[in-house]
N, C-alpha and C. Protein backbone atom coordinates (compact mmCIF):
# COMPACT_ATOMS: atom_id res chain seq x y z
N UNK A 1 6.09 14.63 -19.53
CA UNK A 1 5.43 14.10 -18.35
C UNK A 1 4.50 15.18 -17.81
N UNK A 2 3.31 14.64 -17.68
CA UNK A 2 2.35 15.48 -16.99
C UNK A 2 2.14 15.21 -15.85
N UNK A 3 1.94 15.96 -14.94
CA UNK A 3 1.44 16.01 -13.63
C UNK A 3 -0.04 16.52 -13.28
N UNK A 4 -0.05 17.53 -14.29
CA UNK A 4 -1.72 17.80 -13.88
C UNK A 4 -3.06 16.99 -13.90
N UNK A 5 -2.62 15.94 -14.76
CA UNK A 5 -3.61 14.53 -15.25
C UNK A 5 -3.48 13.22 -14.26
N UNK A 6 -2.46 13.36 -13.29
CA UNK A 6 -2.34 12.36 -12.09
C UNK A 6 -3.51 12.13 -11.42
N UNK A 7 -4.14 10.85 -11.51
CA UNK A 7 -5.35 10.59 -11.42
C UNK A 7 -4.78 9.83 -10.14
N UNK A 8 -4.89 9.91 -8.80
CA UNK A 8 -4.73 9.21 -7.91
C UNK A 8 -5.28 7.89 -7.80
N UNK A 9 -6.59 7.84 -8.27
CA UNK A 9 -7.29 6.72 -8.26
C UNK A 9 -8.02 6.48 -9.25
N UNK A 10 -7.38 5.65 -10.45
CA UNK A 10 -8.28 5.04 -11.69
C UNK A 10 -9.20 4.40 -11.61
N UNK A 11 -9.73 4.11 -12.21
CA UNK A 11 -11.45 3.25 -12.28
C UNK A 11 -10.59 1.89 -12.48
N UNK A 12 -9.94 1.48 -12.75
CA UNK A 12 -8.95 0.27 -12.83
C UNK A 12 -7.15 -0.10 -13.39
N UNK A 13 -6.46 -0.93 -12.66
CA UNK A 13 -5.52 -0.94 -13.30
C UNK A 13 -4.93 -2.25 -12.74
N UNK A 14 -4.79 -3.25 -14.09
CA UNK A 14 -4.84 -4.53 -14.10
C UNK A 14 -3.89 -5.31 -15.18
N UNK A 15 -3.07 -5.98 -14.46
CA UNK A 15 -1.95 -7.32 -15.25
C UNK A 15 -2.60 -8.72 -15.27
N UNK A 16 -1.84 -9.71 -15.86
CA UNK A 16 -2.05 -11.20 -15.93
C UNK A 16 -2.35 -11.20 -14.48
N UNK A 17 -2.07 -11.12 -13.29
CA UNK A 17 -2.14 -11.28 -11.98
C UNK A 17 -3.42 -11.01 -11.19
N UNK A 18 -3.23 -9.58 -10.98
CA UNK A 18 -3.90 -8.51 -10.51
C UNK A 18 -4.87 -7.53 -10.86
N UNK A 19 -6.10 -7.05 -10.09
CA UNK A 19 -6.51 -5.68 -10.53
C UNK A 19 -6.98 -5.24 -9.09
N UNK A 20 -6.91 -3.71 -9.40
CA UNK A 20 -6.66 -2.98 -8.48
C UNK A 20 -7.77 -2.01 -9.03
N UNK A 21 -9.02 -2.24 -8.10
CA UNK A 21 -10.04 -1.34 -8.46
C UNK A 21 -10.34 -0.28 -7.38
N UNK A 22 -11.00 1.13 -7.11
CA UNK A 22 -11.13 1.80 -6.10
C UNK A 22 -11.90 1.72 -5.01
N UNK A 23 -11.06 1.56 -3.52
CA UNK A 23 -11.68 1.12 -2.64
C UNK A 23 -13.19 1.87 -2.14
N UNK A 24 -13.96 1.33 -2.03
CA UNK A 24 -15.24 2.29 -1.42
C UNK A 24 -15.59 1.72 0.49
N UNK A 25 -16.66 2.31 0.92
CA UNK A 25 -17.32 2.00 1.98
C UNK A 25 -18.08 0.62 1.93
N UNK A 26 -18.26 -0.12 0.99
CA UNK A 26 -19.27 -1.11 1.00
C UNK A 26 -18.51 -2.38 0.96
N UNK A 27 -16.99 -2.03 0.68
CA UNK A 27 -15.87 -3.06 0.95
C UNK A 27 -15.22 -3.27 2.24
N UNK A 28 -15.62 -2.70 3.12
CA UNK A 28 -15.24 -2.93 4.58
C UNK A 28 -15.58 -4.14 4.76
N UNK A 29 -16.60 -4.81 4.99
CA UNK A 29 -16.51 -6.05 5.68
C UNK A 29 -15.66 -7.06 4.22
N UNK A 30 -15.89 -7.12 3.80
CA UNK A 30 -15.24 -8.27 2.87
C UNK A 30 -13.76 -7.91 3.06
N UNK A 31 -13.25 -6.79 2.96
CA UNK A 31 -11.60 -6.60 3.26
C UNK A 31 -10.86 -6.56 5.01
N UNK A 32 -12.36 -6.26 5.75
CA UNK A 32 -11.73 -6.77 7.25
C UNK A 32 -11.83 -8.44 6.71
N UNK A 33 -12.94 -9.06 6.65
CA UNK A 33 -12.65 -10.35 6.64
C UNK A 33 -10.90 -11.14 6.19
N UNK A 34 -10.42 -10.87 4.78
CA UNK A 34 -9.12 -10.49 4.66
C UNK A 34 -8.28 -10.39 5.42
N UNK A 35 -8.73 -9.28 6.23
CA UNK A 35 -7.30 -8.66 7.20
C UNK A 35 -7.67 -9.11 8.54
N UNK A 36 -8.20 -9.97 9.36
CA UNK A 36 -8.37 -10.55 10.39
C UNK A 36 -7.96 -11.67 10.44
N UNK A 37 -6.66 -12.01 9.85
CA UNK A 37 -5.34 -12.65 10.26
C UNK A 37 -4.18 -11.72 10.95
N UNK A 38 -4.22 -12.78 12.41
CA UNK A 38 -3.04 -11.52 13.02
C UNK A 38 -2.10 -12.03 12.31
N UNK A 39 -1.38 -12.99 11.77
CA UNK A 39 -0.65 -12.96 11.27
C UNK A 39 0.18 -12.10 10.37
N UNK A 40 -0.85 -11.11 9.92
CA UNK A 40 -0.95 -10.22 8.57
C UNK A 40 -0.11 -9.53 9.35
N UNK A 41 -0.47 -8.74 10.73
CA UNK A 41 0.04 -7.62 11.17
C UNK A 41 1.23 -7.70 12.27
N UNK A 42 1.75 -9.14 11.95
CA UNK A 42 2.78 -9.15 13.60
C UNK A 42 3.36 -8.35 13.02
N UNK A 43 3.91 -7.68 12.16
CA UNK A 43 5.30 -6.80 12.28
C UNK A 43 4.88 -5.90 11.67
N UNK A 44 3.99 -5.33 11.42
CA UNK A 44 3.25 -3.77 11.45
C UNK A 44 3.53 -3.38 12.92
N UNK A 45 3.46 -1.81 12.84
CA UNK A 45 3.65 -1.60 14.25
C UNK A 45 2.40 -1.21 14.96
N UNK A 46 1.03 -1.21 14.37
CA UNK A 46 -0.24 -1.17 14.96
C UNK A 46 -0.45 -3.04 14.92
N UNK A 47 -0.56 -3.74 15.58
CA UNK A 47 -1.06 -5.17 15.77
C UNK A 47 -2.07 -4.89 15.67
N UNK A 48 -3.16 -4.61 16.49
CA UNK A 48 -4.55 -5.16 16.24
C UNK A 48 -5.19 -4.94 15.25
N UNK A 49 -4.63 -4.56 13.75
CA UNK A 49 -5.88 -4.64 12.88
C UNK A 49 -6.33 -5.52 12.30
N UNK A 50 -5.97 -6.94 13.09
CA UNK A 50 -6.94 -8.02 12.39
C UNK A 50 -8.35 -8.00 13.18
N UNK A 51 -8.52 -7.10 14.77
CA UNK A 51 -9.78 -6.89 15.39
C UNK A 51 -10.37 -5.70 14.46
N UNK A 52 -11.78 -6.12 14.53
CA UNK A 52 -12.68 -4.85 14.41
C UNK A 52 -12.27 -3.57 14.58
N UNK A 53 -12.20 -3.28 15.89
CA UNK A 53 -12.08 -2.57 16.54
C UNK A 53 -10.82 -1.48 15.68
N UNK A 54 -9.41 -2.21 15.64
CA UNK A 54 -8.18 -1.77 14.91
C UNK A 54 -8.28 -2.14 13.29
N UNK A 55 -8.87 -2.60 12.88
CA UNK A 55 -9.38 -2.40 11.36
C UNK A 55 -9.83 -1.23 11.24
N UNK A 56 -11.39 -1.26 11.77
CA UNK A 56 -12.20 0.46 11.81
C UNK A 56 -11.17 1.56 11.65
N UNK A 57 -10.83 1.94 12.65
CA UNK A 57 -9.25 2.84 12.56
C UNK A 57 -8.55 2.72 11.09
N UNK A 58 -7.75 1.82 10.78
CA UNK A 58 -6.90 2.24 10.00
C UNK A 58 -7.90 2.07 8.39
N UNK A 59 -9.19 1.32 8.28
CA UNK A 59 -9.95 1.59 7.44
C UNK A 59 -10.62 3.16 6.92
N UNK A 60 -11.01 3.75 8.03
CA UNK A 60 -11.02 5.17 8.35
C UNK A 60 -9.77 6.09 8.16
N UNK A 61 -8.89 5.52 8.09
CA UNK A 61 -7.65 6.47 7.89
C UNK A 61 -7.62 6.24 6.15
N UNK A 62 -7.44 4.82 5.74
CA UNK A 62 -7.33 4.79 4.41
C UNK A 62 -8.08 5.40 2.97
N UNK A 63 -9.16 4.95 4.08
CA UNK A 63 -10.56 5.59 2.85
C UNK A 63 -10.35 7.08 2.30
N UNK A 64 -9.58 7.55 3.00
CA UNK A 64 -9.07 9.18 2.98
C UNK A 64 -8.09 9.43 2.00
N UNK A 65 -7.28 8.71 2.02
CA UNK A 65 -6.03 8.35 0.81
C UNK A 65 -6.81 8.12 -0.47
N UNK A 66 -6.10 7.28 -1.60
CA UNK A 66 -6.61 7.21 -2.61
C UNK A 66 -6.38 5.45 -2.90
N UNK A 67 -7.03 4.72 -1.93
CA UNK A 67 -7.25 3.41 -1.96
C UNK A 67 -8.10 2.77 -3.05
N UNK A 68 -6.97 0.99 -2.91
CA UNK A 68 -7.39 0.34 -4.21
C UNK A 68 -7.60 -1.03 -3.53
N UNK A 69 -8.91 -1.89 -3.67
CA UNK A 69 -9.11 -2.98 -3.09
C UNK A 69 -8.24 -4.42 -4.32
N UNK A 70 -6.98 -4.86 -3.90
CA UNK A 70 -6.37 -5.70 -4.68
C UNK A 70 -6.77 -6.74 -4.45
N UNK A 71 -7.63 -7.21 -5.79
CA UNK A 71 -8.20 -8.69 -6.37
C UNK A 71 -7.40 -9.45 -7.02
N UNK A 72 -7.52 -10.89 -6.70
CA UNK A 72 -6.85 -11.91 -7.92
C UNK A 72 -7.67 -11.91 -9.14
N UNK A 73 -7.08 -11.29 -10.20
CA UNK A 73 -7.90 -11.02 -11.37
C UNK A 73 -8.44 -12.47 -12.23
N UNK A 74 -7.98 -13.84 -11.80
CA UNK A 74 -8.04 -15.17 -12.25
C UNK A 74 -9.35 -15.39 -11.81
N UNK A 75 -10.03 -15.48 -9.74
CA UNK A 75 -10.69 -15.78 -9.39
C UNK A 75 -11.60 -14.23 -8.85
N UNK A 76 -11.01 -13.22 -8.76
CA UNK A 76 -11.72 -12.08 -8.16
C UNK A 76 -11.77 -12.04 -6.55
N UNK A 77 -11.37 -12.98 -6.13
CA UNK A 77 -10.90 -13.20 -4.39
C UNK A 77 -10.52 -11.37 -4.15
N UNK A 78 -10.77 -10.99 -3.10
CA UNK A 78 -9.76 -10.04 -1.91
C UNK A 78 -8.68 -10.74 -1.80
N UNK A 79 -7.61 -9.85 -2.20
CA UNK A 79 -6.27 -9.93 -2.04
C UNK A 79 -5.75 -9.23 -0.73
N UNK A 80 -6.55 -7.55 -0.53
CA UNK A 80 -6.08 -6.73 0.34
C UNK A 80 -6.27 -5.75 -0.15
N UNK A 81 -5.56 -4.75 0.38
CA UNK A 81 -5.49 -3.12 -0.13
C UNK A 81 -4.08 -2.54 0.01
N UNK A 82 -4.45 -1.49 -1.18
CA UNK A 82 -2.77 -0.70 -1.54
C UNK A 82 -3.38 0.68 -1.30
N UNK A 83 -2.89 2.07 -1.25
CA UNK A 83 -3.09 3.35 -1.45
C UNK A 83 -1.65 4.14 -2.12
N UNK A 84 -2.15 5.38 -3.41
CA UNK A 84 -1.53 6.33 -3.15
C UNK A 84 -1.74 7.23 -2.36
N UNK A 85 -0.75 8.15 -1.75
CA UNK A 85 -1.01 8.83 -0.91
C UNK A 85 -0.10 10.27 -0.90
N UNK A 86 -0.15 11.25 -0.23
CA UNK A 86 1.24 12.08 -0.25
C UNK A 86 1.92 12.48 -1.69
N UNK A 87 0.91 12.72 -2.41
CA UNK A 87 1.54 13.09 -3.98
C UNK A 87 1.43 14.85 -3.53
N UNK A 88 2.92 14.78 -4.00
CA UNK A 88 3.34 16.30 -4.00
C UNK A 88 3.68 16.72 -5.69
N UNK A 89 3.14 17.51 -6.13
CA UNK A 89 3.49 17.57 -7.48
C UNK A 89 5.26 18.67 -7.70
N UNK A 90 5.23 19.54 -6.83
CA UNK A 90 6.26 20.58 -7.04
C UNK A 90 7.68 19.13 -7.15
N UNK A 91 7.50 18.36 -6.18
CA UNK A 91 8.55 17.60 -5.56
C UNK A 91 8.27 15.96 -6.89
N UNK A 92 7.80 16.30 -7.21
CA UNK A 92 7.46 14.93 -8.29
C UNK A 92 7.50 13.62 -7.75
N UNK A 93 6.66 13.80 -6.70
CA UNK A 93 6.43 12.67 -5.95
C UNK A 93 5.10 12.08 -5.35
N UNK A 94 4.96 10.67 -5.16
CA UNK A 94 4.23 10.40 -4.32
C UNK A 94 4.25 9.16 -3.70
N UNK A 95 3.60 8.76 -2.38
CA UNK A 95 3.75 7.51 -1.91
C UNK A 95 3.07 6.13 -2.09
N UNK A 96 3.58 5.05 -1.96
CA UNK A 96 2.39 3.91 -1.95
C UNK A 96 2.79 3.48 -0.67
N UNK A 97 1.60 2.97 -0.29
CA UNK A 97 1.60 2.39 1.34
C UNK A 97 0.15 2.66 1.59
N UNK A 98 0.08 2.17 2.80
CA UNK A 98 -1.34 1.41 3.75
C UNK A 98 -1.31 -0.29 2.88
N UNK A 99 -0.97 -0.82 2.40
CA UNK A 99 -0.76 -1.89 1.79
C UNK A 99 -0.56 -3.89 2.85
N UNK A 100 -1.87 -4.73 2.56
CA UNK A 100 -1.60 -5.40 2.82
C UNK A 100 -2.41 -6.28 1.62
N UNK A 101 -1.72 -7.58 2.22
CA UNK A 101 -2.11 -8.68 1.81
C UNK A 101 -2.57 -10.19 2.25
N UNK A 102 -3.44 -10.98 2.18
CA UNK A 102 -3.57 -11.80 2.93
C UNK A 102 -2.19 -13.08 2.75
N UNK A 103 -2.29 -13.60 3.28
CA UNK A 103 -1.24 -14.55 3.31
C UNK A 103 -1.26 -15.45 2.36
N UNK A 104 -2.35 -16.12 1.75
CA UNK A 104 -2.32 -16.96 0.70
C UNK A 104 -1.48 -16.20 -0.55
N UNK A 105 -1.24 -15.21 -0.71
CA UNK A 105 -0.82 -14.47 -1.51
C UNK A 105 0.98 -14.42 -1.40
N UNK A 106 1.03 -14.21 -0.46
CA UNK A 106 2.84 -14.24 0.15
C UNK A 106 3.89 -15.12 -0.39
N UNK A 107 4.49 -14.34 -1.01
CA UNK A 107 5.71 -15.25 -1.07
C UNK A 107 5.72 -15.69 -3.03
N UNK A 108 4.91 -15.36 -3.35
CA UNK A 108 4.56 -15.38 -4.80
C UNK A 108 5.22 -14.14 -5.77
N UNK A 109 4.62 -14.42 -7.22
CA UNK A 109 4.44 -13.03 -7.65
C UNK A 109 3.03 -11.81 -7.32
N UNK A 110 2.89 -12.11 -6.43
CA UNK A 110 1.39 -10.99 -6.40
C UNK A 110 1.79 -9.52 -5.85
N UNK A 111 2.26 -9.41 -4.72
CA UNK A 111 2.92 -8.46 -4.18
C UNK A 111 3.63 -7.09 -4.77
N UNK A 112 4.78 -8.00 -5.97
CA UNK A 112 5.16 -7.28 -6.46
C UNK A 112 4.36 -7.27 -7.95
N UNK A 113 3.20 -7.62 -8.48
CA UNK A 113 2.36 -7.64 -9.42
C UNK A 113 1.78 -6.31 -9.28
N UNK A 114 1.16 -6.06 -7.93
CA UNK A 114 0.12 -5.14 -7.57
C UNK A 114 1.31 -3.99 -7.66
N UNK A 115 2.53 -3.86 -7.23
CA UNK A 115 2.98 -2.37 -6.73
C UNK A 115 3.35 -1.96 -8.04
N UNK A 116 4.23 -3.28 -9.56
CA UNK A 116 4.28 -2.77 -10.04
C UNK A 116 3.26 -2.12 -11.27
N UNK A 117 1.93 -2.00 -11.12
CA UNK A 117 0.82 -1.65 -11.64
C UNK A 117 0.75 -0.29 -11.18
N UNK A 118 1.05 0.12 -9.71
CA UNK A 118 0.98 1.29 -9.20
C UNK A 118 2.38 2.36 -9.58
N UNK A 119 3.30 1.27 -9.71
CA UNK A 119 4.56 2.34 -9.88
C UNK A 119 4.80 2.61 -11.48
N UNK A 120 4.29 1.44 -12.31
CA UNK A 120 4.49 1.88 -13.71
C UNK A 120 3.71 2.93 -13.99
N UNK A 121 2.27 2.98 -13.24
CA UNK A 121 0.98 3.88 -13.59
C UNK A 121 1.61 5.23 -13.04
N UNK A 122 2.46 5.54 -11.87
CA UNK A 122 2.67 6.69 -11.49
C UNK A 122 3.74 7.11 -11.90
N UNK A 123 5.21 6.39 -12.49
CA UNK A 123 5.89 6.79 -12.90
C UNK A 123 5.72 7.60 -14.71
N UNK A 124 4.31 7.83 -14.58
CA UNK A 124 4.16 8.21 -15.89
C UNK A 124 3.76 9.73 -15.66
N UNK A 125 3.85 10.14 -14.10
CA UNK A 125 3.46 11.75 -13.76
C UNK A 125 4.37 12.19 -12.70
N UNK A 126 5.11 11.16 -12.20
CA UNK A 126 6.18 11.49 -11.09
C UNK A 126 7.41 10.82 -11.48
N UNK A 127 8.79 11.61 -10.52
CA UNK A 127 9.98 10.69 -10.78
C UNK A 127 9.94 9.97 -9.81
N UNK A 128 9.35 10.07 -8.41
CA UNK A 128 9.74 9.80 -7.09
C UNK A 128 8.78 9.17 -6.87
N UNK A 129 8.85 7.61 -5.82
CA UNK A 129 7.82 7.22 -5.15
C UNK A 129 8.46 6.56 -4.40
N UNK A 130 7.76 7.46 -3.05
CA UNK A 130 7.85 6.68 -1.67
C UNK A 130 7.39 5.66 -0.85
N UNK A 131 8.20 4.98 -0.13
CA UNK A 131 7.42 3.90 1.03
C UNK A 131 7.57 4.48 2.10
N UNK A 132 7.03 4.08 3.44
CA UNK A 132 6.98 4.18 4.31
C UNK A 132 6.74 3.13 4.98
N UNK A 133 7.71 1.85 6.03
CA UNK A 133 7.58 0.77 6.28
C UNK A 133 7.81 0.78 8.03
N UNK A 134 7.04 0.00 8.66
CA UNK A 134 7.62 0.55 9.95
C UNK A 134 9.18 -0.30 9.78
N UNK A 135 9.59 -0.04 11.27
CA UNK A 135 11.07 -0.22 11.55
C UNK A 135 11.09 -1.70 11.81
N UNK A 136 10.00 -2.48 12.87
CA UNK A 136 9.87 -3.96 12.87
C UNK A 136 9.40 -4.60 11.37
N UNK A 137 8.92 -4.17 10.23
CA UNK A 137 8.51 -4.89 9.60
C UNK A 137 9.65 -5.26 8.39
N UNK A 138 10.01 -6.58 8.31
CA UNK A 138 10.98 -6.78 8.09
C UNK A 138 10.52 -7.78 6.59
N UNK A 139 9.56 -8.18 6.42
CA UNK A 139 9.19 -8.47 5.54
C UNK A 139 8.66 -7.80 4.34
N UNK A 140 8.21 -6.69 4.54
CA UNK A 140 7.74 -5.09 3.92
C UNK A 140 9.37 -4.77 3.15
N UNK A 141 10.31 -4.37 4.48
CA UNK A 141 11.31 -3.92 4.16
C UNK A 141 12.13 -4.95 2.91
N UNK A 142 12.23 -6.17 2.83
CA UNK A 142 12.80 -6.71 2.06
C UNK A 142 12.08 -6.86 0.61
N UNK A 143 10.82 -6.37 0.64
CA UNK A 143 10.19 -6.39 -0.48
C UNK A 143 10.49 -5.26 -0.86
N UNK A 144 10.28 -3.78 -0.65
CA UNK A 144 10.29 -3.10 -0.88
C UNK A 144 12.05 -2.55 -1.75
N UNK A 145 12.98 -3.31 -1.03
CA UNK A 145 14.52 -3.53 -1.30
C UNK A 145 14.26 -4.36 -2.64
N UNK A 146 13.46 -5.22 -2.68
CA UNK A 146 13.69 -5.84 -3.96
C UNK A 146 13.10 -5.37 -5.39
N UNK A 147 12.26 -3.94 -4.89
CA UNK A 147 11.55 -3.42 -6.18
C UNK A 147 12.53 -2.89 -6.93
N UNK A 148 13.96 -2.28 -5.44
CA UNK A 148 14.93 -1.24 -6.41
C UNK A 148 15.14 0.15 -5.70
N UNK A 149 13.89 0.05 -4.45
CA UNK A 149 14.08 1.09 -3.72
C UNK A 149 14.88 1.30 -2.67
N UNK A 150 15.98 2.58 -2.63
CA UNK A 150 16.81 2.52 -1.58
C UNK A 150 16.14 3.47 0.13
N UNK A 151 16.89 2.62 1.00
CA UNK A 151 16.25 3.69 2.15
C UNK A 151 16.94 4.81 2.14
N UNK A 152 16.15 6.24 2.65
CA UNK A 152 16.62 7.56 2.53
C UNK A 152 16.57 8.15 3.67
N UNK A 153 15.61 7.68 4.73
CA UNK A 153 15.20 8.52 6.44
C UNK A 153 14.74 7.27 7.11
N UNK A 154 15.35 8.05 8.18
CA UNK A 154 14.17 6.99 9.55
C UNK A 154 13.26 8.30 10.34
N UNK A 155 12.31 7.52 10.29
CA UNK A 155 10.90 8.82 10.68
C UNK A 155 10.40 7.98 11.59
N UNK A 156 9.59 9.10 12.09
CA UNK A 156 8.60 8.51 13.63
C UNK A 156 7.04 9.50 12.97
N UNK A 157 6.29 8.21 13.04
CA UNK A 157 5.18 8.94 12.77
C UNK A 157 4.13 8.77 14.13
N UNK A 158 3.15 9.45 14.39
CA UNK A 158 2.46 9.47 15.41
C UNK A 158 0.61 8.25 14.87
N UNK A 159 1.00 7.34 15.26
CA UNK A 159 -0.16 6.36 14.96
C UNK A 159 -1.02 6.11 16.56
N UNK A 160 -2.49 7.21 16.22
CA UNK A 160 -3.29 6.59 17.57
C UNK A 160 -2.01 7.28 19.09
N UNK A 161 -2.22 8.31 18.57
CA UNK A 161 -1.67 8.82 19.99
C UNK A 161 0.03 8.27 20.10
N UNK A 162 0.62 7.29 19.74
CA UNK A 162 2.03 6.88 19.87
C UNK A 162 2.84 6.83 18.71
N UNK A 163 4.43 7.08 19.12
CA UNK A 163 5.51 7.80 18.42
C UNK A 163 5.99 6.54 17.90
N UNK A 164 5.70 5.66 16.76
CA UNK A 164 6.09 4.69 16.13
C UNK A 164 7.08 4.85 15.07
N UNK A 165 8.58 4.09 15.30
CA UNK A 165 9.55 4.38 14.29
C UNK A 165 9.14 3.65 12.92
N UNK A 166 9.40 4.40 11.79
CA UNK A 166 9.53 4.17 10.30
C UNK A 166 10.76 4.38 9.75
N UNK A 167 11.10 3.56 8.50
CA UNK A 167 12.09 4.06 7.54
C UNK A 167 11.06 4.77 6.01
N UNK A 168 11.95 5.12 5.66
CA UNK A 168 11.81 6.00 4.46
C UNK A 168 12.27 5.48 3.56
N UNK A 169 11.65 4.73 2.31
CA UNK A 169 12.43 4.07 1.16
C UNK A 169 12.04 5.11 -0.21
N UNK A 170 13.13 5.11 -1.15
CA UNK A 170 12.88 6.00 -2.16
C UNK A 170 13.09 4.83 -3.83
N UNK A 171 11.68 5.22 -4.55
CA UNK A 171 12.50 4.32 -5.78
C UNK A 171 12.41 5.66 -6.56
N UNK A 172 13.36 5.86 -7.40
CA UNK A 172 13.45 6.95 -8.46
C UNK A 172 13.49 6.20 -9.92
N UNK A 173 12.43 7.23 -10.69
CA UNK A 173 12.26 6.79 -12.10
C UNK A 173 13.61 6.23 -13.33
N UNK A 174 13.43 5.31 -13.38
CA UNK A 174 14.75 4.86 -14.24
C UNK A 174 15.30 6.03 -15.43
């Protein structure tokens, strides 16, 4: 296993389902459009990023990570966005999260289509990959339980000035 070849962000990586190409600046409006269902975010613990306003923000935070705009590879629709993030190499780890999806998508195989594209692709340079889900999101959390990942911490991260509780989920390489 190599670590030095961990490409955070491939030029593509794609199943029967899904592809997951690298997010840029010129995908903002087509992926706010997407994410301007509040629905998306009742149980995120930032609500407003179905406004402008709270999109901008956490779009600006993501673009920084190593974001992937997730398409239905059938029709090419916006699905949403995933990121790695927090790859520590000493610790053989790294995270996926900033991750949504629009709702037409829910409740299917897509969800877990897209992560496992990200976790097969990273489990090929890390043992460890983390989530980070808030504490209300309870739909996150049960997905994330169903990849295989167990929770390990409850964390408070500071989002926009406020002390918002998280759990800590861990999946380790089979």
């Amino acid at each position: 296993m190599s670590t030095s070849n961990f490409n955070l962000q491939p030029d593509i990586l794609e199943n029967e389902l899904t592809k997951l190409i690298p997010l840029e600046e010129k995908y903002f409006e087509v992926l706010f459009e997407a994410a301007s269902d509040p629905l998306i975010w009742e149980q995120n613990p930032v609500k407003n990023r179905y406004q402008r306003e709270g999109f901008k923000t956490f779009f600006d935070i993501i673009i920084t990570k190593s974001p992937f705009l997730i398409l239905d590879k059938q029709t090419n629709e916006v699905m949403g966005t995933t990121s790695f993030y927090d790859y520590d190499p000493q610790k053989s780890s790294v995270a996926i999260g900033y991750t949504f999806i629009t709702r037409k998508y829910w409740g299917g195989p897509y969800n877990k289509s897209n992560k496992k594209l990200l976790i097969d692709y990273a489990f090929q340079y890390v043992n460890s990959i983390l989530f980070h889900v808030g504490a209300e999101n309870f739909r996150s959390q049960k997905a994330i339980l169903k990849l295989g990942a167990e929770k390990i911490n409850d964390l408070t991260f500071n989002v926009n000035g406020v002390e918002l509780p998280y759990f800590e989920y861990e999946l380790k390489k089979g």
